[in-house]
Protein backbone atom coordinates (compact mmCIF):
# COMPACT_ATOMS: atom_id res chain seq x y z
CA UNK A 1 75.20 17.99 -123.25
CA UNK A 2 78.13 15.74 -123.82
CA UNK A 3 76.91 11.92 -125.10
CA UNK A 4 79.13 9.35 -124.37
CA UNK A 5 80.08 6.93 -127.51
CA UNK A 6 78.92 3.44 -127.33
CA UNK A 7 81.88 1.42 -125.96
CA UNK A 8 81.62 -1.18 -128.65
CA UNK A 9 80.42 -0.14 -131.94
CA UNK A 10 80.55 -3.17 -134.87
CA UNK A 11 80.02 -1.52 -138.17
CA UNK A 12 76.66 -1.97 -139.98
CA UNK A 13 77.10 -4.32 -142.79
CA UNK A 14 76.40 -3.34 -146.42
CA UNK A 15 72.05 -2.72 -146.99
CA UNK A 16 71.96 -3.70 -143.18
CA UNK A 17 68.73 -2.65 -141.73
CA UNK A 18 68.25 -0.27 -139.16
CA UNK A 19 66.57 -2.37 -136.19
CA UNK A 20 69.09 -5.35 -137.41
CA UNK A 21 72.24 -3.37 -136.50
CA UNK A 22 70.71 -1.78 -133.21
CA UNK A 23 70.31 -5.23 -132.50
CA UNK A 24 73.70 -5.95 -133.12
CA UNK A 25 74.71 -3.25 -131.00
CA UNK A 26 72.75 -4.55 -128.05
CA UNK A 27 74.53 -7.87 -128.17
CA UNK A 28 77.54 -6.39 -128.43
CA UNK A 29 77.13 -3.88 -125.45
CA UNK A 30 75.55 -6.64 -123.41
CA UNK A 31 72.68 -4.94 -123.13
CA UNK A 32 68.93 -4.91 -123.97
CA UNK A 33 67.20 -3.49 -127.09
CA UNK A 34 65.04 -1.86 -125.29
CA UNK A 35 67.19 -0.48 -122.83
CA UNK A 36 70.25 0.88 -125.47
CA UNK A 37 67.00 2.21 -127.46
CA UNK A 38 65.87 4.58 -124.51
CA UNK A 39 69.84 5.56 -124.37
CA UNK A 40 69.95 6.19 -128.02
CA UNK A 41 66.98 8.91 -127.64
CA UNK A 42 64.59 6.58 -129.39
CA UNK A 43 61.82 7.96 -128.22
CA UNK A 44 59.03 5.13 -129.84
CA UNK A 45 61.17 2.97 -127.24
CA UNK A 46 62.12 0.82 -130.57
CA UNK A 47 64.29 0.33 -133.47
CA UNK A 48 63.19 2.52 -136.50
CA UNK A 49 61.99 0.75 -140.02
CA UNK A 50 60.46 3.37 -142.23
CA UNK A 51 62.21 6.52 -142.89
CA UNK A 52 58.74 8.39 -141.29
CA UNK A 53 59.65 6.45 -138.16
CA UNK A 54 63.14 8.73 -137.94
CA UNK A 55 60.72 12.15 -137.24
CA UNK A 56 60.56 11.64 -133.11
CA UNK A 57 64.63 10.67 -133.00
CA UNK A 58 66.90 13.10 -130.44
CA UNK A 59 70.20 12.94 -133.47
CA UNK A 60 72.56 14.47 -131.05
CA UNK A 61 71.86 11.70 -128.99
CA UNK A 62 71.70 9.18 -131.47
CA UNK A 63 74.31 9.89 -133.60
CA UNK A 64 77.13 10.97 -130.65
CA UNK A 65 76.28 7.41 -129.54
CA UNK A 66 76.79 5.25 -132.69
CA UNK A 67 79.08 7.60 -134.38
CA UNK A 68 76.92 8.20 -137.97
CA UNK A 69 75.51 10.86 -139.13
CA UNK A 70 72.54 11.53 -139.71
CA UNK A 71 72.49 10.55 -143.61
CA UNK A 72 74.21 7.12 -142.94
CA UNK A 73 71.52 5.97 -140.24
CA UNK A 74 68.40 7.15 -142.50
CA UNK A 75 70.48 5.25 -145.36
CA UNK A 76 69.82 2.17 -143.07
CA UNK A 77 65.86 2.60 -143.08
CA UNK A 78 62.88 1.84 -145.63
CA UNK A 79 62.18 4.66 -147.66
CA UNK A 80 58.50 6.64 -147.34
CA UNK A 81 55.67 4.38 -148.99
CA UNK A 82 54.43 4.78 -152.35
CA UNK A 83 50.46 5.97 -152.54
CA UNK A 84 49.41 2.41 -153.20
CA UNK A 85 48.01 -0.15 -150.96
CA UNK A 86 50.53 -2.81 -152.40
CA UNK A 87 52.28 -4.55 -149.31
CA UNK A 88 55.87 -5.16 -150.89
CA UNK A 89 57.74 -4.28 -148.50
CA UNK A 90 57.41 -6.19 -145.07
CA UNK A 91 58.05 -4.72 -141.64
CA UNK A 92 58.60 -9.08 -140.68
CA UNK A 93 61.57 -11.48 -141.41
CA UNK A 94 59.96 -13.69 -144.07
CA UNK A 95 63.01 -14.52 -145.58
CA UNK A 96 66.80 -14.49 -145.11
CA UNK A 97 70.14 -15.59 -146.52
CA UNK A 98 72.06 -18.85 -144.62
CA UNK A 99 75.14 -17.69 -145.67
CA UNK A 100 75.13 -14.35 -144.56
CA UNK A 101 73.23 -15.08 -141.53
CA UNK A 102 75.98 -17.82 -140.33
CA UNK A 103 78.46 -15.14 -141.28
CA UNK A 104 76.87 -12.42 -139.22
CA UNK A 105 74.09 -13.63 -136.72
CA UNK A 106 71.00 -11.97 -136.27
CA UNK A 107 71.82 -9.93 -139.57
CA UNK A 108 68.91 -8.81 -141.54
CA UNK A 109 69.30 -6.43 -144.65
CA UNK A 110 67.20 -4.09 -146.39
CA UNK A 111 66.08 -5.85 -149.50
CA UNK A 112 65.56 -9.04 -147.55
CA UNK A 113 62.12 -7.31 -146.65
CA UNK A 114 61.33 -6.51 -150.59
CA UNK A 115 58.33 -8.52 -152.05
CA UNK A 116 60.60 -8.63 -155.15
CA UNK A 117 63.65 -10.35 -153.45
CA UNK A 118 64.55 -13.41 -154.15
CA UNK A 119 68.82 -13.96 -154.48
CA UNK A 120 71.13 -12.22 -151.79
CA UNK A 121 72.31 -9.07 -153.60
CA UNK A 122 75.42 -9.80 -150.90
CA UNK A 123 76.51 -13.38 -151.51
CA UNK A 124 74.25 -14.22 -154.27
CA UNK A 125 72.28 -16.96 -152.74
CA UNK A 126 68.45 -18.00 -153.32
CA UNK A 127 67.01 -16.38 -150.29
CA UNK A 128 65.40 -19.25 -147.74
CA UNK A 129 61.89 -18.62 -147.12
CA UNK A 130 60.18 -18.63 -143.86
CA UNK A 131 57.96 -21.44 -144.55
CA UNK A 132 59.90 -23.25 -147.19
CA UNK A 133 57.91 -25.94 -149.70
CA UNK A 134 58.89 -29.33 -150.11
CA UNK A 135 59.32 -29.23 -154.07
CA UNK A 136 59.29 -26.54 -156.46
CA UNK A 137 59.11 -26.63 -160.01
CA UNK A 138 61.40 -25.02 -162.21
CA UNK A 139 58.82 -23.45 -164.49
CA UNK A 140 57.14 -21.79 -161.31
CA UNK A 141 60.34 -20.34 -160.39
CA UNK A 142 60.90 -18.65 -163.42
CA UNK A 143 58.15 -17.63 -163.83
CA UNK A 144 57.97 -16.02 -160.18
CA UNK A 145 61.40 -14.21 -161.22
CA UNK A 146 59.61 -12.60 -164.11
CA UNK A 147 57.20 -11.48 -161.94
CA UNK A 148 59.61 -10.48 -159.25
CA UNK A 149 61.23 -8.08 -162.29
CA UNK A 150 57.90 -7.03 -163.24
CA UNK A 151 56.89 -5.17 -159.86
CA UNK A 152 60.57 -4.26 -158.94
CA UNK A 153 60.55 -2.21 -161.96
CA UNK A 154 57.00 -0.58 -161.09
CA UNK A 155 58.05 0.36 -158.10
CA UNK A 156 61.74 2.11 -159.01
CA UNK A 157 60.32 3.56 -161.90
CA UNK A 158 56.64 4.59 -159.73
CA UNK A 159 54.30 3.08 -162.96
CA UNK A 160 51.37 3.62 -160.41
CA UNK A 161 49.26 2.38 -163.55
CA UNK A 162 50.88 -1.07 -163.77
CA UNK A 163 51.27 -1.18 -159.73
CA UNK A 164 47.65 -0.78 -159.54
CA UNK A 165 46.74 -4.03 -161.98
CA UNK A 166 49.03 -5.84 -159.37
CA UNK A 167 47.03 -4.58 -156.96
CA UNK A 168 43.28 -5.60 -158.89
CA UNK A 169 45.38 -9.34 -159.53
CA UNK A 170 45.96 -9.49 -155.93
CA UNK A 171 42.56 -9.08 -154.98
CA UNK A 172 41.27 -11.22 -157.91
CA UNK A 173 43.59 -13.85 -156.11
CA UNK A 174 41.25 -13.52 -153.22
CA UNK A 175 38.33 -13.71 -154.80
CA UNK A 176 38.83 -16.57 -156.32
CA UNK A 177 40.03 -18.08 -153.00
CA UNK A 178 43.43 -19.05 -154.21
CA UNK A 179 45.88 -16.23 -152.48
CA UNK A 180 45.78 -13.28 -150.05
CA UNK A 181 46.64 -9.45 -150.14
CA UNK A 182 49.46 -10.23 -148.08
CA UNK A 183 50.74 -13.15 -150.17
CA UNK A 184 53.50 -10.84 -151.99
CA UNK A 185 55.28 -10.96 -148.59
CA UNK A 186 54.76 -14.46 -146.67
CA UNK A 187 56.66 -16.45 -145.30
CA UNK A 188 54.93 -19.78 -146.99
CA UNK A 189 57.50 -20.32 -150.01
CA UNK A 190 54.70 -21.85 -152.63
CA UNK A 191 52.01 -19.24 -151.71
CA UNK A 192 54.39 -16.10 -152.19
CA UNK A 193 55.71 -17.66 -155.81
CA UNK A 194 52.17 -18.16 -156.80
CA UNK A 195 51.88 -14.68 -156.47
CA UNK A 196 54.80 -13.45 -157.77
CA UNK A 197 54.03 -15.32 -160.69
CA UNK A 198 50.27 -14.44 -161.23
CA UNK A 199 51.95 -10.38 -161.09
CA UNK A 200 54.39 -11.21 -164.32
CA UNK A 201 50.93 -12.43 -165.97
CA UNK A 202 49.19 -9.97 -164.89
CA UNK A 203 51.08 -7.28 -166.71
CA UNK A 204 51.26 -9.48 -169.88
CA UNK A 205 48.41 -11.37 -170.50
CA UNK A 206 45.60 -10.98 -168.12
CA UNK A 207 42.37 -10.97 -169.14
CA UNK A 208 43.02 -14.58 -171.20
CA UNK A 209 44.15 -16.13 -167.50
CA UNK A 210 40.82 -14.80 -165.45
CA UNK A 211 38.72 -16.07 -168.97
CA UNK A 212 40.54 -19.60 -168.41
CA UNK A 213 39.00 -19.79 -165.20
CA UNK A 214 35.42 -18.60 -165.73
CA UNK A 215 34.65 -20.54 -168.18
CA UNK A 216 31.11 -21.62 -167.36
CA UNK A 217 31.07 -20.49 -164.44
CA UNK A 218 28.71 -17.62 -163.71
CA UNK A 219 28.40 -17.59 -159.59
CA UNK A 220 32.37 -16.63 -160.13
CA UNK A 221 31.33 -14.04 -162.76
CA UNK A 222 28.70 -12.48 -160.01
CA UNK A 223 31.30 -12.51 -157.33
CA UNK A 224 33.79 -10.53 -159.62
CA UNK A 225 30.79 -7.86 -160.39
CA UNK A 226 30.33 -7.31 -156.75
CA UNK A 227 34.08 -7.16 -155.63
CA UNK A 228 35.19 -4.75 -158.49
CA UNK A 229 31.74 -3.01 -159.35
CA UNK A 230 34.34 -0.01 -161.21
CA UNK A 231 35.41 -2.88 -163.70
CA UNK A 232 32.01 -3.92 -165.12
CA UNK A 233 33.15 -2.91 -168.11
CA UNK A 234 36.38 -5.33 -168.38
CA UNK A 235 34.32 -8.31 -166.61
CA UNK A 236 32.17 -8.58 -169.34
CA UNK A 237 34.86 -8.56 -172.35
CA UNK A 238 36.66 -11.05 -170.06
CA UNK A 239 32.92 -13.34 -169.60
CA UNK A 240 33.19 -12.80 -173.63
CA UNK A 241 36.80 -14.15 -174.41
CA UNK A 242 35.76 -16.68 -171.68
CA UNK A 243 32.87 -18.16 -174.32
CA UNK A 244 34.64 -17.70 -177.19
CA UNK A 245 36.83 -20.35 -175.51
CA UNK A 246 34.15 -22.78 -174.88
CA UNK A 247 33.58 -22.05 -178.19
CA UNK A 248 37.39 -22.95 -179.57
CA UNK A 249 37.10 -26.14 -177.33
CA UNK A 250 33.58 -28.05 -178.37
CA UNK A 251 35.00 -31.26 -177.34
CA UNK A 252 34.65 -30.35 -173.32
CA UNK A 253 31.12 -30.19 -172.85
CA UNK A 254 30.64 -33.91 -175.36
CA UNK A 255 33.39 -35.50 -173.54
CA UNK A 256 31.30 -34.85 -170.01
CA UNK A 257 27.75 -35.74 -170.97
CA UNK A 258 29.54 -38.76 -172.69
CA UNK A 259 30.10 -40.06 -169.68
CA UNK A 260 26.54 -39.47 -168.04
CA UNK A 261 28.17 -36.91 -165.71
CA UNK A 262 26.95 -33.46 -164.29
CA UNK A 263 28.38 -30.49 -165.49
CA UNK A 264 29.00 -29.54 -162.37
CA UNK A 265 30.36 -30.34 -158.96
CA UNK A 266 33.97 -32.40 -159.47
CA UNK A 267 33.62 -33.04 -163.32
CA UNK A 268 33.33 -29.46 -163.86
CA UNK A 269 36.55 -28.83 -161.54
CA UNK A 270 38.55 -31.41 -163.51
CA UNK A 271 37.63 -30.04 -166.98
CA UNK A 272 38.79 -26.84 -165.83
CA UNK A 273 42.16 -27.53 -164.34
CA UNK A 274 42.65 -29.49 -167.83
CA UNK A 275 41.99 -26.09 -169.60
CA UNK A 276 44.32 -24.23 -167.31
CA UNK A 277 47.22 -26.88 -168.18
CA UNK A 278 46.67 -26.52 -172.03
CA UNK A 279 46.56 -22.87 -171.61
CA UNK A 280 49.76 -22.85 -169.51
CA UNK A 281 51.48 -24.95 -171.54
CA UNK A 282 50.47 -22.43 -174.62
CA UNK A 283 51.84 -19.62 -173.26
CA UNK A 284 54.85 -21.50 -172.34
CA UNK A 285 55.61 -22.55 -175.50
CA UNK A 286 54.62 -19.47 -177.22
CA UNK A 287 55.82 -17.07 -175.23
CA UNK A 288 53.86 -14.07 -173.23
CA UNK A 289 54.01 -11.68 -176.19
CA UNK A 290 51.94 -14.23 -178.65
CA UNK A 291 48.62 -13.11 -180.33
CA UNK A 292 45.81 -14.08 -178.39
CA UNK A 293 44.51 -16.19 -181.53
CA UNK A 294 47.79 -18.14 -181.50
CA UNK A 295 47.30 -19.08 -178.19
CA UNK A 296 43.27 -20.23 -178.09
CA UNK A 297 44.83 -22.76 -181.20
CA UNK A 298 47.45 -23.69 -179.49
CA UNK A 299 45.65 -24.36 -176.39
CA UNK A 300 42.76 -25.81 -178.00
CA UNK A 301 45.08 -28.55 -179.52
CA UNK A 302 46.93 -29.12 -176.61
CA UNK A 303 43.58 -29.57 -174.34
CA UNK A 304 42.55 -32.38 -177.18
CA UNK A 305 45.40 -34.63 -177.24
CA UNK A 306 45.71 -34.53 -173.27
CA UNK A 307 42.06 -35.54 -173.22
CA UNK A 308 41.93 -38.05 -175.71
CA UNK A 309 39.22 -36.03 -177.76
CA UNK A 310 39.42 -36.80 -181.91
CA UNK A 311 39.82 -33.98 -184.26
């Protein structure tokens, strides 16, 4: 069976995806997707992604019509997916490069689609995100770009020990109602950095972030026992560091009942986002790698002068 070569053939453009260039192809031929997919042999009646997706293709067909092999075309696809339930990479545009896009339109590469992207590896852009945010600050940036190098190099190197505390931060994030599972991946700008950056902590210093944020607050603790019931065992050395803080800051609970307010409700919320600064700022300043004690003294001043409490 003789296949007939597509009469227009652009090349496929460095890490080009798959789908992206079969797109390309169709615009190019004047045709539909749908319809040059059903002459490619396609059988899914779509574009591949993932490697797996490659299993049901007719190759004579395919590659007599696009003029590849078989190597080059399954070069152009995700690989098979690590045994993890991480979602890094995304089968959705959630970001893309202006420059190459107004260079090439309709282009979508490979590593566009990586939870861990975040520069063109073509042109060397910041990659736009779906959903952009109005202003971002430098600190969250960088610190989403350590976190983007954290997971990048779980997942090349397969550290299914240090993927799977991205995994437990991930669903701590939902828990505590301030990401998604998904979040690695989407298209809203702020939410994905959040989550990129809560990963490079994650690996470092975890257990002194998730202590930050239950201090005092044991309906939080109870949620945690019944969401990871196999980590009992860390909750409660995390509920401990958690009172050893209220211990290293004794100026939280006289500052509120000062004031003749509740401990709980929006003076609680305020006293706690205060913490979280003064512990931010500590690890800033002291770098990820400091001793734990370094950074409860550090904290603990920092928390004092920003609220005006006497040493």
């Amino acid at each position: 069976m003789n296949v007939r070569p597509l009469p227009f053939r652009p090349p496929p453009v460095r890490d080009e995806l798959l789908s992206s260039w079969i797109g390309r192809l169709a615009k190019a031929n004047h045709c539909p997707v749908e319809e040059l997919c059903g002459y490619l042999g396609l059988r899914q009646g779509g574009a591949p992604v993932c490697v797996n997706d490659l299993r049901a293709v007719n190759w004579f067909r395919l590659c007599g019509a696009v003029q590849r092999s078989p190597d080059e075309i399954a070069a152009m696809c995700f690989p098979e997916a690590m045994h993890h339930s991480l979602l890094i990479v995304s089968r959705y545009d959630f970001q893309h490069c202006w420059a190459c896009v107004e260079k090439t339109p309709d282009l979508v590469l490979r590593h566009w689609r990586f939870a861990w992207s975040l520069t063109c590896e073509i042109c060397g852009q910041s990659l736009a995100a779906k959903h952009p945010a109005e202003a971002v600050s430098d600190r969250l940036l960088a610190r989403a770009a350590r976190g983007a190098q954290t997971l990048e190099t779980a997942v090349a190197s397969k550290d299914l020990r240090r993927l799977r505390r991205v995994d437990l931060t991930l669903h701590l994030m939902v828990v505590l109602k301030i990401g998604n599972l998904g979040a690695l991946t989407s298209g809203n700008e702020r939410e994905r950095l959040m989550a990129l950056a809560a990963v490079g902590v994650s690996v470092t210093r975890p257990i002194l972030g998730v202590a930050i944020i239950l201090r005092e607050n044991e309906r939080m603790v109870l949620e945690l026992r019944r969401a990871f019931p196999q980590q009992r065992r860390l909750i409660e050395r995390v509920r401990g560091l958690s009172r050893d803080l209220d211990k290293r800051l004794p100026g939280r609970r006289e500052t509120e009942h000062s004031t003749g307010q509740k401990t709980h409700g929006t003076s609680r919320e305020s006293a706690s986002e205060s913490a979280l600064r003064a512990a931010r700022q500590a690890i800033s300043e002291l770098g990820l790698d400091a001793k734990r004690e370094a950074l409860l003294t550090r904290a603990d001043a920092i928390w004092k002068l920003s609220s005006g409490v006497e040493y």
